[in-house]
Structures are given as C-alpha cells and as structure tokens.
Protein backbone atom coordinates (compact mmCIF):
# COMPACT_ATOMS: atom_id res chain seq x y z
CA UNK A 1 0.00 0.00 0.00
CA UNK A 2 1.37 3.65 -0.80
CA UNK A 3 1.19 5.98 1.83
CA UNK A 4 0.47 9.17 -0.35
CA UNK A 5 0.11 11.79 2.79
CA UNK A 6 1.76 11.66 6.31
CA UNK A 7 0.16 13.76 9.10
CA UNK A 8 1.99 14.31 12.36
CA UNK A 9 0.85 15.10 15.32
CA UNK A 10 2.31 17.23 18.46
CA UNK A 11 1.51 15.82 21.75
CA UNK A 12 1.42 18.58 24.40
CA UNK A 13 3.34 17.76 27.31
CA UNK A 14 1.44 16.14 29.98
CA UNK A 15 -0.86 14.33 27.55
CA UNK A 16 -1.03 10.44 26.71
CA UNK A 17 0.92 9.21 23.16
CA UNK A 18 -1.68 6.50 23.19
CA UNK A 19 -4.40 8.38 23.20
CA UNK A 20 -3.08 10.64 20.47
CA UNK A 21 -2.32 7.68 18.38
CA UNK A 22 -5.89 6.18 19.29
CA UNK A 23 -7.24 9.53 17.82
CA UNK A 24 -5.09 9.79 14.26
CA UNK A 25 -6.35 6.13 13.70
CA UNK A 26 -9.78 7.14 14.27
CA UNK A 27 -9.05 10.21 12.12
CA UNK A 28 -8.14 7.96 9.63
CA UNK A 29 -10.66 5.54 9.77
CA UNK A 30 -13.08 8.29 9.07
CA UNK A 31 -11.46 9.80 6.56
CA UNK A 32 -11.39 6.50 5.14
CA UNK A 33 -15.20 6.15 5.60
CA UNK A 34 -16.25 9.57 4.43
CA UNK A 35 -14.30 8.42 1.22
CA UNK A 36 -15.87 5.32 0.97
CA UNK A 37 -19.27 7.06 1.04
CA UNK A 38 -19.08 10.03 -0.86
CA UNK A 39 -20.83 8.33 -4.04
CA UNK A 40 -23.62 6.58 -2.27
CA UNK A 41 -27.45 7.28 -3.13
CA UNK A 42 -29.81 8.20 -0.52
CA UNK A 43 -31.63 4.41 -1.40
CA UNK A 44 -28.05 2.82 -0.54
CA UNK A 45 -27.61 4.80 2.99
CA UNK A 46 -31.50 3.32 3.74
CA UNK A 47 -30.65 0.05 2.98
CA UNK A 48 -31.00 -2.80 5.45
CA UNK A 49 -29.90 -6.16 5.76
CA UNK A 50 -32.83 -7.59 7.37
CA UNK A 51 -36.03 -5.70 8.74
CA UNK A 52 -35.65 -4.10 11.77
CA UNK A 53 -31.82 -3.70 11.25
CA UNK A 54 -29.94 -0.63 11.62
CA UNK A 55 -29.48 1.40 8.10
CA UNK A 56 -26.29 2.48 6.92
CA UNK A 57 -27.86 5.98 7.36
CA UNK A 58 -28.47 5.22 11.29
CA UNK A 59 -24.99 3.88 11.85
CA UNK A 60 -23.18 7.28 10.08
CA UNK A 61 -25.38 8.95 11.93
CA UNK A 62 -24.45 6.69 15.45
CA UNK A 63 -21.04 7.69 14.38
CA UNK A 64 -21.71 11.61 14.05
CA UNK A 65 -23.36 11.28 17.88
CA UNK A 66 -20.24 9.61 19.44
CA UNK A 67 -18.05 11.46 17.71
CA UNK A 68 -19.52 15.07 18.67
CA UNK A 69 -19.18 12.79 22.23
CA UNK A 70 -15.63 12.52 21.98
CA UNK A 71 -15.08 15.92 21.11
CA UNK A 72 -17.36 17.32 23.97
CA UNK A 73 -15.19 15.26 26.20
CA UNK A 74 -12.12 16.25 24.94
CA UNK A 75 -12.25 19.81 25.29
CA UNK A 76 -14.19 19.94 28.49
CA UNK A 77 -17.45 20.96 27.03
CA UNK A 78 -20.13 21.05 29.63
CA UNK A 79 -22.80 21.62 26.81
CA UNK A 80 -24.03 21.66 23.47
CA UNK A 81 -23.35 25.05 23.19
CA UNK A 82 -19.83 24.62 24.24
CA UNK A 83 -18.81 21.58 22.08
C-alpha cells in the first residue's frame, strides 16, 4: 500500500501518546469512511440487511453522535453550546 500523505501530530506535554495515536487512527478511519461514502445514493444509505436492522444511514449517523461525544469530552465541554 502507498502511503500518499503523512500527518503528524504534536503531543502537548502532559498528555497520553496513546491516546493521540488512538485519535489519528480514528481520524483515519473516518477519513477513510467519508471516502468510501461520498458516491452513495440516498436508497443505498436506507438500505438494510434484514427488517428491523440498523441502516447504513443510522450507523453514520451513530457515528456523528459519538463522535460530537468525543469531542465534547475532549475539550471539556459542559454543553451543546460549548462543544
């Protein structure tokens, strides 16, 4: 496989290098994702395997939720206006 862009990150002093590198592979995952996704048709993202199963749709959108989580949490947020 070709790497065809490198992205570094700075870890301020005091915080975890595991947790940074936890976040650049989610970062990448999604970027990734988003990539895999950008063609599909709205009939594609409300497709479901069986009925009553979660839609591609409702599992991007899971995603969105625990991201904007993740981000509350790591900035100290206290609310949706802060985040």
């Amino acid at each position: 496989m070709k790497i065809s862009q490198r992205d570094l990150l700075s870890i301020p002093r005091g915080r975890s290098s595991e947790v940074a590198s936890f976040f650049v592979q989610l970062d990448d995952l999604s970027k990734n994702m988003f990539a895999d996704l950008a063609d599909a048709k709205p009939a594609e993202l409300a497709w479901q395997p069986k009925r009553g199963m979660n839609t591609i749709g409702m599992l991007l959108s899971h995603c969105a939720i625990v991201d904007a989580f993740w981000a509350a949490l790591a900035t100290g947020a206290k609310s949706n206006s802060e985040a």
